[in-house]
N, C-alpha and C. Protein backbone atom coordinates (compact mmCIF):
# COMPACT_ATOMS: atom_id res chain seq x y z
N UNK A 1 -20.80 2.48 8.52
CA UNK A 1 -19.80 1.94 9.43
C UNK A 1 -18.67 2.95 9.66
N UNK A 2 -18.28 3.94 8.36
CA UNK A 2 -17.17 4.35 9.11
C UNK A 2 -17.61 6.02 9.81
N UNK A 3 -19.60 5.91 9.43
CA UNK A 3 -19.15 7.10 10.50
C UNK A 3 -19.37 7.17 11.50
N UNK A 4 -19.32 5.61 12.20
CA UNK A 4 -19.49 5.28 13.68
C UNK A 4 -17.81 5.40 14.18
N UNK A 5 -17.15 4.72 12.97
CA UNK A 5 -15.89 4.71 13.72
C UNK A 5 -15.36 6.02 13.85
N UNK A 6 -15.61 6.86 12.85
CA UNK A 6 -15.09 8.28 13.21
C UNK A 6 -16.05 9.07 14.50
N UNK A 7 -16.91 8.60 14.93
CA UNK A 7 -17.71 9.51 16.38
C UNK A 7 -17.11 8.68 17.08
N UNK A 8 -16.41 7.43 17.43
CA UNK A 8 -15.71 7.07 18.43
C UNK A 8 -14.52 7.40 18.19
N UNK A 9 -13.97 8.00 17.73
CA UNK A 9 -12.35 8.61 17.36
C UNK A 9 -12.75 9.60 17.82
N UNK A 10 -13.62 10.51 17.90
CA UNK A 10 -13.84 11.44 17.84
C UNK A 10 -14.20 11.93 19.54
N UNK A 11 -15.19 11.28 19.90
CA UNK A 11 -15.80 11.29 21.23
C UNK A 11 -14.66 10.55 22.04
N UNK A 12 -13.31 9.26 21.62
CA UNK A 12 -12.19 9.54 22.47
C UNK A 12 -11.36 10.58 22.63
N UNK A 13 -11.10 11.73 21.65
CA UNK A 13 -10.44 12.65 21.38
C UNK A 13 -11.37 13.69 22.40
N UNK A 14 -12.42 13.67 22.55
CA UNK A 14 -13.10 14.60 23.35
C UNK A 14 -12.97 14.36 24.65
N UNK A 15 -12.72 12.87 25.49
CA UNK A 15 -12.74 12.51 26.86
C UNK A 15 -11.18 13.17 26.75
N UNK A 16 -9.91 12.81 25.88
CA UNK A 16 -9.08 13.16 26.16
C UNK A 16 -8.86 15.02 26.46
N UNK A 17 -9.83 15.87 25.67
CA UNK A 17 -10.37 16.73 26.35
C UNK A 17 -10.21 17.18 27.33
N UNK A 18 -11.33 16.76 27.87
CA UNK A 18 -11.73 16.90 29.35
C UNK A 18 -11.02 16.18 30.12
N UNK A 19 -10.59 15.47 29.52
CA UNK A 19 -9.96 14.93 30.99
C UNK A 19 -8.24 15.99 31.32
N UNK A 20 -8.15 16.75 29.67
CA UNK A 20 -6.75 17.53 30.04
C UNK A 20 -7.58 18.56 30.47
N UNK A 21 -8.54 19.20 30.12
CA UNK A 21 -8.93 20.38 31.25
C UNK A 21 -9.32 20.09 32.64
N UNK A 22 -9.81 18.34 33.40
CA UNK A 22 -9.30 18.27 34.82
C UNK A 22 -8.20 18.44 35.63
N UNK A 23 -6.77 18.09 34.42
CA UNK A 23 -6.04 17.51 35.17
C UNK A 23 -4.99 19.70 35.17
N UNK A 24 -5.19 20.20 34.59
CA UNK A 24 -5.12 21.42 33.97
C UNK A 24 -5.90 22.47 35.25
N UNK A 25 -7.04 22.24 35.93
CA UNK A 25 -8.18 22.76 36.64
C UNK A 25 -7.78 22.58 38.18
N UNK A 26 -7.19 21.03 38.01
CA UNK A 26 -6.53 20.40 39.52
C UNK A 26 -5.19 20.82 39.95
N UNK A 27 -4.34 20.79 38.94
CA UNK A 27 -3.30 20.17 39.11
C UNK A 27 -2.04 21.49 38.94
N UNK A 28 -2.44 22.54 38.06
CA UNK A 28 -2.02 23.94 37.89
C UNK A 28 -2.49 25.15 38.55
N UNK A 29 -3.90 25.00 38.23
CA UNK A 29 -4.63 26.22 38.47
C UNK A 29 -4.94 25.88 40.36
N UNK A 30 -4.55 24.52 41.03
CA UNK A 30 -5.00 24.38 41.73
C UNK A 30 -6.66 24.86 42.39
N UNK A 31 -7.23 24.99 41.81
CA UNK A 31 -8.76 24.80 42.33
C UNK A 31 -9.87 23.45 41.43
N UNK A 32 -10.92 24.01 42.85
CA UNK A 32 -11.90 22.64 42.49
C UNK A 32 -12.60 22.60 41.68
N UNK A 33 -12.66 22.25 40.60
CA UNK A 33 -13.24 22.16 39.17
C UNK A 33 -14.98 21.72 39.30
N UNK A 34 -15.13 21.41 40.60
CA UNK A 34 -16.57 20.73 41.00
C UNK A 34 -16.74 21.73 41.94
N UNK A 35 -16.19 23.22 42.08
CA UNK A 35 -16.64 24.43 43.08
C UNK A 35 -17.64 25.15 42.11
N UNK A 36 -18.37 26.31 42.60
CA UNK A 36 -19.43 27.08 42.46
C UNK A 36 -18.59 27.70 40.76
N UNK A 37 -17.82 28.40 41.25
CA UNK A 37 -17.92 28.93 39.61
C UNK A 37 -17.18 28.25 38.32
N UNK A 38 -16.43 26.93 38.96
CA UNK A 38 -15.99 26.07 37.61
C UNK A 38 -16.94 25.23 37.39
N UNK A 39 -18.05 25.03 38.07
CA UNK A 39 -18.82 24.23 37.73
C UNK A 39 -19.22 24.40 36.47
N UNK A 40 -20.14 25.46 36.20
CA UNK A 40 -20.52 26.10 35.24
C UNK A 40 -19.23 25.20 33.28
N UNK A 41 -18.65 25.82 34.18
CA UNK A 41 -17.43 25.44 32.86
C UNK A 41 -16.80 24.05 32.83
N UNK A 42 -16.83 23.27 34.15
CA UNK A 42 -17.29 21.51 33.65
C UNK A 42 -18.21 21.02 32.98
N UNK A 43 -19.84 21.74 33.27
CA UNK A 43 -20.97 21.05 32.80
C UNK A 43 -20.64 21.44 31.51
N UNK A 44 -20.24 22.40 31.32
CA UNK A 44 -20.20 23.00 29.22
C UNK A 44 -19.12 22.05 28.43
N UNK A 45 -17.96 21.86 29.38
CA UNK A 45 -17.10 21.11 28.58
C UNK A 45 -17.87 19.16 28.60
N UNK A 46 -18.42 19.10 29.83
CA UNK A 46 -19.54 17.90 29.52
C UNK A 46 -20.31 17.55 28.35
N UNK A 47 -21.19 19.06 28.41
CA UNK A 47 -21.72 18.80 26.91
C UNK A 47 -21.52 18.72 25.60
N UNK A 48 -20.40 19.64 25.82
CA UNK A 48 -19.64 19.57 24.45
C UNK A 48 -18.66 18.28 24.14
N UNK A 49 -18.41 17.75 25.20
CA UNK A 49 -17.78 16.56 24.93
C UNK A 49 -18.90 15.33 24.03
N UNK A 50 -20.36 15.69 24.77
CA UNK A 50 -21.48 14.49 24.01
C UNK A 50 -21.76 15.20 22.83
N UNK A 51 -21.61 16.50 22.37
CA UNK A 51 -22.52 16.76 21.19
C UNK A 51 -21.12 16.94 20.47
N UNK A 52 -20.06 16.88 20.10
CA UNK A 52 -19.11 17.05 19.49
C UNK A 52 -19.07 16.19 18.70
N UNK A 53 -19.46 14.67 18.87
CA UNK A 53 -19.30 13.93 18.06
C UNK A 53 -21.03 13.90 16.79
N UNK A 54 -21.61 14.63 17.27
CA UNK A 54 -22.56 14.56 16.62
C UNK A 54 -22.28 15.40 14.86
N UNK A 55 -21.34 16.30 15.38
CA UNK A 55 -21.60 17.64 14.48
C UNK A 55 -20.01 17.58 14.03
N UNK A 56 -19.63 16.89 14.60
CA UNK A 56 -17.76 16.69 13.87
C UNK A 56 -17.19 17.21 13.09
N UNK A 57 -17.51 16.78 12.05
CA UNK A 57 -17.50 17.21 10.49
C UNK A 57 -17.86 18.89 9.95
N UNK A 58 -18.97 19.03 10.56
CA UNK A 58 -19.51 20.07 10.46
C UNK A 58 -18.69 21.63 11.20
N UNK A 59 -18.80 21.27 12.40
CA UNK A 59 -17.69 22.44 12.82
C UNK A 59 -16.26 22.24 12.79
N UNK A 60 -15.80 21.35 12.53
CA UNK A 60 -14.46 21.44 12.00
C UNK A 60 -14.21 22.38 10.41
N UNK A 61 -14.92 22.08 9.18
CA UNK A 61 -15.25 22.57 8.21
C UNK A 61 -15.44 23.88 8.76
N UNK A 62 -16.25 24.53 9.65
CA UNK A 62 -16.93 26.05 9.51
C UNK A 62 -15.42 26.53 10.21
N UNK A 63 -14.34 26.16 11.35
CA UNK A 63 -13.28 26.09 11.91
C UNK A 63 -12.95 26.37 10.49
N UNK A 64 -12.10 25.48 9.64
CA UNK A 64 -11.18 25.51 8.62
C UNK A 64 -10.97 26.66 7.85
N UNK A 65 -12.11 27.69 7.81
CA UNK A 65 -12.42 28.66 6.75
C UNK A 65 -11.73 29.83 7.66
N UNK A 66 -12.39 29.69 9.07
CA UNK A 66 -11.78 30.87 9.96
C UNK A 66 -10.48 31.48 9.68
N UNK A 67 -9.38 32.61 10.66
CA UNK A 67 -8.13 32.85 10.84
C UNK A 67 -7.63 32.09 11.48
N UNK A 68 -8.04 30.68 12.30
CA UNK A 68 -6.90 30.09 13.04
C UNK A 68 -5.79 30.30 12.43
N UNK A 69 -4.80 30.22 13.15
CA UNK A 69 -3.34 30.37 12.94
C UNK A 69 -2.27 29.09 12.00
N UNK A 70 -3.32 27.78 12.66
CA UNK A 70 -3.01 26.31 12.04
C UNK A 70 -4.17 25.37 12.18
N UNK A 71 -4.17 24.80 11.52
CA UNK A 71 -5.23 23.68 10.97
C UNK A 71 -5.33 22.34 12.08
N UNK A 72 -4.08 22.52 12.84
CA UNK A 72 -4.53 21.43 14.18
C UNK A 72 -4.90 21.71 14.99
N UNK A 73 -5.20 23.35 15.30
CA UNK A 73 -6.66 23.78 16.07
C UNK A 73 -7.76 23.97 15.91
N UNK A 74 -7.85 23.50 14.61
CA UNK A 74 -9.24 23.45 14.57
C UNK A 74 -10.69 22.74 15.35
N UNK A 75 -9.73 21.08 15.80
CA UNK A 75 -10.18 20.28 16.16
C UNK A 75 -10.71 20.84 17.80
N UNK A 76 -9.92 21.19 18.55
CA UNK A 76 -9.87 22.02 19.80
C UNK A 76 -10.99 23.01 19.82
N UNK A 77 -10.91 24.38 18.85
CA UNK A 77 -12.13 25.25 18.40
C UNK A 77 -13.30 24.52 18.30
N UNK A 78 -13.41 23.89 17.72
CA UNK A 78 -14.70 22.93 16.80
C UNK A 78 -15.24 22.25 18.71
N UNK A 79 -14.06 21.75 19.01
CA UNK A 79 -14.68 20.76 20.20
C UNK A 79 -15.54 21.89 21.90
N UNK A 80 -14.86 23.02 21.57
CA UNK A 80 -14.92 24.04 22.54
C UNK A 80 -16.78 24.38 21.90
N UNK A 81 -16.87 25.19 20.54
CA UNK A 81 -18.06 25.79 20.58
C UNK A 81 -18.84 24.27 19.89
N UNK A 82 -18.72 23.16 20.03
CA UNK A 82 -19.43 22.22 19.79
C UNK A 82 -21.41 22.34 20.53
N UNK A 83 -21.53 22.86 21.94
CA UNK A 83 -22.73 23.19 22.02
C UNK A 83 -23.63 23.87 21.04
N UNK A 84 -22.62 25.08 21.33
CA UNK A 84 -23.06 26.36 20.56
C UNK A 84 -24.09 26.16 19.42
N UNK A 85 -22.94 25.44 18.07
CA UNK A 85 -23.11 24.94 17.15
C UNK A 85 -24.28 24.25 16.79
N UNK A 86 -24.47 23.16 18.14
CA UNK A 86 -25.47 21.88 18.32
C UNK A 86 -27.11 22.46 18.15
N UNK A 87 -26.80 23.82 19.32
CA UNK A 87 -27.89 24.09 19.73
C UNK A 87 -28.70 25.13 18.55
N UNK A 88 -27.56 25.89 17.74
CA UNK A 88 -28.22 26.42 16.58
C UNK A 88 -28.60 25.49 15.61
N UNK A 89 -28.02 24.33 15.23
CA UNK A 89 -28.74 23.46 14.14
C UNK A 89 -29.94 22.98 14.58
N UNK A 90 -30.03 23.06 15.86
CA UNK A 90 -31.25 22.13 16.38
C UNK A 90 -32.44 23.64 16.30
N UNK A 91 -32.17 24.61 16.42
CA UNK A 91 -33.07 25.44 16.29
C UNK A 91 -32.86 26.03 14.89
N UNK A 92 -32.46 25.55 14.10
CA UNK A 92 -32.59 26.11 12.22
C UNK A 92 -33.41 25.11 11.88
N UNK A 93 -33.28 23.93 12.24
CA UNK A 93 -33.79 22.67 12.00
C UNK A 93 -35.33 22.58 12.20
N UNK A 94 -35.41 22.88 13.58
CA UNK A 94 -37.03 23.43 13.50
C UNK A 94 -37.62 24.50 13.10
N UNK A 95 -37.02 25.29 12.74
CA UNK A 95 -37.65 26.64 12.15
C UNK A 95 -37.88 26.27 10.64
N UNK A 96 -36.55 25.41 10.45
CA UNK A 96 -37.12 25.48 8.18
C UNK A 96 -38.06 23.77 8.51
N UNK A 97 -39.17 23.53 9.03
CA UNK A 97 -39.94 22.56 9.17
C UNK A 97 -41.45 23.19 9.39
């Protein structure tokens, strides 16, 4: 039970995310976040928004050890290379099988 409640803490913390890199994409940078070359960098922050909560724990921890500067970016780091991360466990995972 609570490690459902922590992937929904977690996966709200991620919409809040993305939704500050729309409003960040729109609203500063003035361009279209749904044009040819931000696309690219919506769909990633998409995915990383769904697989972030999978691996939570996990890249926050590998975050913690790093040089960040402070320990409340970790969460940010962790949520950014959250694919990354996803996509190497999923291919260690089948290799030691």
């Amino acid at each position: 039970m609570g490690d459902r409640i922590f992937r929904l803490l977690i996966l709200f913390i991620d919409v809040f995310f993305f939704l500050f890199y729309i409003t960040i994409m729109a609203e500063f940078v003035e361009v279209d976040y749904m044009a040819f070359p931000y696309i690219i960098l919506t769909i990633y922050f998409i995915v990383a928004t769904f697989t972030h909560p999978f691996i939570g724990l996990e890249t926050e921890d590998k975050f913690s050890h790093t040089k960040i500067p402070n320990s409340k970016y970790t969460l940010i780091f962790a949520y950014i290379f959250a694919p990354i991360v996803y996509i190497y466990s999923l291919i260690k995972n089948n290799d030691s099988e």
